[in-house]
N, C-alpha and C. Protein backbone atom coordinates (compact mmCIF):
# COMPACT_ATOMS: atom_id res chain seq x y z
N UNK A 1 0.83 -1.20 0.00
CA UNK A 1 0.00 0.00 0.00
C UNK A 1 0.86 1.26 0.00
N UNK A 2 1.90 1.52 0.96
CA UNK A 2 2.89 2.40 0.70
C UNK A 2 3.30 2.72 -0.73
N UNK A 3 3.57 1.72 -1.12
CA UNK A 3 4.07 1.79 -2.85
C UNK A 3 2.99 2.79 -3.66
N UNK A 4 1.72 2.48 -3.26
CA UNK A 4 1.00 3.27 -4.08
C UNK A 4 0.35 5.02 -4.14
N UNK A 5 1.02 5.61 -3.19
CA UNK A 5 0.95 7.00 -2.54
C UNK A 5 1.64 7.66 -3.74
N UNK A 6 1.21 8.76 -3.86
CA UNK A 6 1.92 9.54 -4.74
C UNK A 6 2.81 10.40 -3.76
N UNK A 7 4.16 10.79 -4.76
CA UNK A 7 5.14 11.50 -4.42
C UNK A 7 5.60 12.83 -5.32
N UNK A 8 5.79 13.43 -4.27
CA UNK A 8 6.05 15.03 -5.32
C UNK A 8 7.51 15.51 -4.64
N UNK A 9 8.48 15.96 -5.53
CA UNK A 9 9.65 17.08 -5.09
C UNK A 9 9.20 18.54 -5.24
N UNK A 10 9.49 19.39 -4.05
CA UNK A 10 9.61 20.33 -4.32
C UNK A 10 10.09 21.28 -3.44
N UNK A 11 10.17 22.77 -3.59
CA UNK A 11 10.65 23.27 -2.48
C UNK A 11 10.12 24.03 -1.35
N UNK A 12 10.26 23.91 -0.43
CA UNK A 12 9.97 24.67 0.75
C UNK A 12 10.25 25.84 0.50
N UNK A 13 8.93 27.14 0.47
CA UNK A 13 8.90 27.93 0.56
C UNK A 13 8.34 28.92 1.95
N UNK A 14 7.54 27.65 3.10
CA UNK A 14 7.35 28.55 4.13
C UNK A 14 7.45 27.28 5.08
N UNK A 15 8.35 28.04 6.22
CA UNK A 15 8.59 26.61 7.70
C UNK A 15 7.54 27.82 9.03
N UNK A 16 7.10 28.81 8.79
CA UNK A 16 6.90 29.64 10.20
C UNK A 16 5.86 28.79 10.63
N UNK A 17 4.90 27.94 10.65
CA UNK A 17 3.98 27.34 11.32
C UNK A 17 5.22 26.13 12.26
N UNK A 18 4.20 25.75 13.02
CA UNK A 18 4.74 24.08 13.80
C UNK A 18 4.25 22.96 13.22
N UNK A 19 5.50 22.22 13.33
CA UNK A 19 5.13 21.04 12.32
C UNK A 19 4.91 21.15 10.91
N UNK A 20 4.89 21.84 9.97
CA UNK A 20 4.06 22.23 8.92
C UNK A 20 5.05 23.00 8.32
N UNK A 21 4.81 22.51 7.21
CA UNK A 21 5.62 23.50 5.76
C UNK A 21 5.17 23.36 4.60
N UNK A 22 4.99 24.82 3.82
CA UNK A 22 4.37 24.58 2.72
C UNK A 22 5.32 24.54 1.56
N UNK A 23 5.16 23.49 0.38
CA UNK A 23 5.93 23.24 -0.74
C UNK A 23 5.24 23.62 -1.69
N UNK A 24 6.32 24.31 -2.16
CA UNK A 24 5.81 24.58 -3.63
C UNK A 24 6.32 23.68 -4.83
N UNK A 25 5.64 22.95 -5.55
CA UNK A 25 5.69 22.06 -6.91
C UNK A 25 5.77 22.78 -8.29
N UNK A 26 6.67 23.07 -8.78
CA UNK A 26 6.69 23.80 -10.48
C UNK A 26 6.90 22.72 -11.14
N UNK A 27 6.05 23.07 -12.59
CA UNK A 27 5.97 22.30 -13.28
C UNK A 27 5.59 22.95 -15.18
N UNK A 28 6.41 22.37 -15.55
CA UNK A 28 6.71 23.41 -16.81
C UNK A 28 5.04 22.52 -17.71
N UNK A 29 3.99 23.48 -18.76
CA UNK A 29 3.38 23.08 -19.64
C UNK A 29 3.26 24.06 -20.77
N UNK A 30 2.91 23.05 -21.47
CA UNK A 30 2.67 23.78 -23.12
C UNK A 30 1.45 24.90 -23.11
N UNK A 31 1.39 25.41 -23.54
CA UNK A 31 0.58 26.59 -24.05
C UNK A 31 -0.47 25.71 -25.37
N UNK A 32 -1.80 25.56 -24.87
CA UNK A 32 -2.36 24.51 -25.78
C UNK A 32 -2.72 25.00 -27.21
N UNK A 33 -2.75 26.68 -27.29
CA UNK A 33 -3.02 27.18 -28.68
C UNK A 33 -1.37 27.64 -28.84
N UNK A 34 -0.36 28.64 -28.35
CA UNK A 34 0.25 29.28 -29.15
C UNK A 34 1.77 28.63 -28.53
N UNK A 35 1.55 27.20 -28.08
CA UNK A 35 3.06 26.69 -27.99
C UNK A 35 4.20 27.10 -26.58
N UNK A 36 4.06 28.44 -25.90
CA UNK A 36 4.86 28.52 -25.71
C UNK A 36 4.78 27.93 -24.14
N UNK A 37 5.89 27.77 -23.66
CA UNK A 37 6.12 26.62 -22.28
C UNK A 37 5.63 27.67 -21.36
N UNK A 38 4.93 27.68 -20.15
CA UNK A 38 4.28 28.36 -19.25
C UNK A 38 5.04 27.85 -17.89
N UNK A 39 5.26 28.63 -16.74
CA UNK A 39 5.78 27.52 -15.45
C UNK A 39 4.24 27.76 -15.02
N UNK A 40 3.59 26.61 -14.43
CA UNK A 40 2.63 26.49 -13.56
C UNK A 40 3.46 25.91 -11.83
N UNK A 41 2.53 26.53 -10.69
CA UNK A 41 3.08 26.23 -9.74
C UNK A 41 1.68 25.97 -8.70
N UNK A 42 2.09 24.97 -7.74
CA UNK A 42 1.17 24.88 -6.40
C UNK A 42 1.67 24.68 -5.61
N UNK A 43 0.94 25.10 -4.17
CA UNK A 43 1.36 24.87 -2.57
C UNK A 43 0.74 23.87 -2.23
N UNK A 44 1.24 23.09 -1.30
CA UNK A 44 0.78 22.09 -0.22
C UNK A 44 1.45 22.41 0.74
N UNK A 45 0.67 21.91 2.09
CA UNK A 45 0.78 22.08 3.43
C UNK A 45 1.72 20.49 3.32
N UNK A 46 2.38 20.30 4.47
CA UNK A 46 3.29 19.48 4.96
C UNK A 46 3.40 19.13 6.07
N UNK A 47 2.82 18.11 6.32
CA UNK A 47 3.75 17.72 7.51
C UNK A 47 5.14 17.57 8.18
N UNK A 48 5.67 18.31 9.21
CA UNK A 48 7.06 18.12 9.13
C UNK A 48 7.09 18.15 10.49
N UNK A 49 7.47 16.49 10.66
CA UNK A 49 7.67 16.04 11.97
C UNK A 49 9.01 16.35 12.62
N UNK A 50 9.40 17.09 13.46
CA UNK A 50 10.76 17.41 14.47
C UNK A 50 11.55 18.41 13.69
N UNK A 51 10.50 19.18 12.82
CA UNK A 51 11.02 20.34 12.06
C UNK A 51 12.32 20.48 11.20
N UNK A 52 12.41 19.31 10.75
CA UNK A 52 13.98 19.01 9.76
C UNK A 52 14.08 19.91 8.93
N UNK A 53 12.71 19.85 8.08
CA UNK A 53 12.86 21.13 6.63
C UNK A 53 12.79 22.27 7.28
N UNK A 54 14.09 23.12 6.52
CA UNK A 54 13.55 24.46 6.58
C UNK A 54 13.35 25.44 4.84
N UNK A 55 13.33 26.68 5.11
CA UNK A 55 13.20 27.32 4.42
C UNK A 55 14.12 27.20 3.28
N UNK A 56 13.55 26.90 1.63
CA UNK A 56 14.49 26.73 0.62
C UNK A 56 14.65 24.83 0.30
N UNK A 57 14.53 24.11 1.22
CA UNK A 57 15.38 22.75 1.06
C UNK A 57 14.27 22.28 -0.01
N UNK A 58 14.93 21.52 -0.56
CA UNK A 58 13.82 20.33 -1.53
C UNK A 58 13.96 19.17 -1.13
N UNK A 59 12.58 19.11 -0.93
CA UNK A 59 11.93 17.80 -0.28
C UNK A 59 11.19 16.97 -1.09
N UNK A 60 11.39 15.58 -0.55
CA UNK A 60 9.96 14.84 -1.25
C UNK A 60 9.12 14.59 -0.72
N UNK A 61 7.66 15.01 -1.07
CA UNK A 61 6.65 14.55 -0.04
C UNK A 61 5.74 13.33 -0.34
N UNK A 62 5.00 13.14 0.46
CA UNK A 62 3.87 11.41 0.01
C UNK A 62 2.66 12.03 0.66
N UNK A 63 1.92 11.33 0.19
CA UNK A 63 0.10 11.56 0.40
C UNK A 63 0.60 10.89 1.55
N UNK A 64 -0.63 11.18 2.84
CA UNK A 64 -0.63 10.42 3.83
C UNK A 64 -2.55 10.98 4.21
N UNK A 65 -3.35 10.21 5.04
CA UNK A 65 -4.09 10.39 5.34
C UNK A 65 -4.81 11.81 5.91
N UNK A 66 -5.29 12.67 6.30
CA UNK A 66 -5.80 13.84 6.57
C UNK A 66 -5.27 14.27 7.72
N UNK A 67 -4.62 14.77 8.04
CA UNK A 67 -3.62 15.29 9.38
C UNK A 67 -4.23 16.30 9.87
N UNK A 68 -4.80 17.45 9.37
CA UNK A 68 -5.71 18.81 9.87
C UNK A 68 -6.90 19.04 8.19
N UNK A 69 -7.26 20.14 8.77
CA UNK A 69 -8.52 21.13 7.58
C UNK A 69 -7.30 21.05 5.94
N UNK A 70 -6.53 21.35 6.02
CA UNK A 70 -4.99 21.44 4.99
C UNK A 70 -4.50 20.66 4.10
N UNK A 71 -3.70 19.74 5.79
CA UNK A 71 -2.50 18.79 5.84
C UNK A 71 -2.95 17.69 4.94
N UNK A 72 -2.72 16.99 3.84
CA UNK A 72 -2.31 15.32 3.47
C UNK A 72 -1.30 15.23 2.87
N UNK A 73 -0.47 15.96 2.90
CA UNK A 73 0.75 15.19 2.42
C UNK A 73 1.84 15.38 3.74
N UNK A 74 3.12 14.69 3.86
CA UNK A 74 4.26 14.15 4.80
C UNK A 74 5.66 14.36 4.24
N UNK A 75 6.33 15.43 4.70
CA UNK A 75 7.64 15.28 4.64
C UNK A 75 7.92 13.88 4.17
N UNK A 76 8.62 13.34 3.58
CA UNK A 76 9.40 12.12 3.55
C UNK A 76 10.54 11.77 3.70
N UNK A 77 11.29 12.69 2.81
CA UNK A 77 12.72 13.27 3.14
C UNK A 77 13.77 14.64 2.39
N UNK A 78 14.53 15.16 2.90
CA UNK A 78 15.11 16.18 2.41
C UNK A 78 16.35 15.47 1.16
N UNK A 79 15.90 15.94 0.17
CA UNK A 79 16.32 15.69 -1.13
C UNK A 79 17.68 16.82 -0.91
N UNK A 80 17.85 17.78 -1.25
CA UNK A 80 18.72 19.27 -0.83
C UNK A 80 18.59 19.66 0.13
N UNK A 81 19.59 20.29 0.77
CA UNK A 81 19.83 21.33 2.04
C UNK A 81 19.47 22.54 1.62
N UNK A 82 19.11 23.54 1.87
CA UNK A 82 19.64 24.79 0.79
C UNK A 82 21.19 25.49 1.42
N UNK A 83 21.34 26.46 0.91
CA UNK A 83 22.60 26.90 1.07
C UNK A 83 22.09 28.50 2.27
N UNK A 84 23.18 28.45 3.01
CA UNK A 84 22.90 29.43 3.84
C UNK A 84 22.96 30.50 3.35
């Protein structure tokens, strides 16, 4: 069942809550009439247990069951550090 959770990279753009960080996911698409590549982007809330991520790092996250009003997805692990 684990196996079947979806997983996203992306980066931490906000740690100020507890527990919780929101990632942002970019993702490049086509322009369906005039071609040209667009960045599309979204936030998710995060779970982040013992506050590992901070601000900047890229993470991967996993669906996990409903944690608050927000929360379903879970830290999983820090992919990058960022740089100080």
């Amino acid at each position: 069942m684990k196996e079947r959770r979806k997983q996203l990279v992306g980066r931490v753009t906000s740690d100020k809550m507890e527990k919780t960080v929101v990632v942002t996911i970019d993702r490049l698409q086509r322009h369906p009439l005039y071609g040209k590549v667009v960045r599309r982007s979204r936030k998710f809330k995060a779970h982040n247990d013992g506050n590992r991520a901070r601000l900047g790092d890229l993470v991967r996250i996993v669906e996990s069951p409903p944690i608050s009003r927000d929360k379903r997805w879970t830290v999983e692990e820090i992919v990058e550090k960022a740089r100080e």
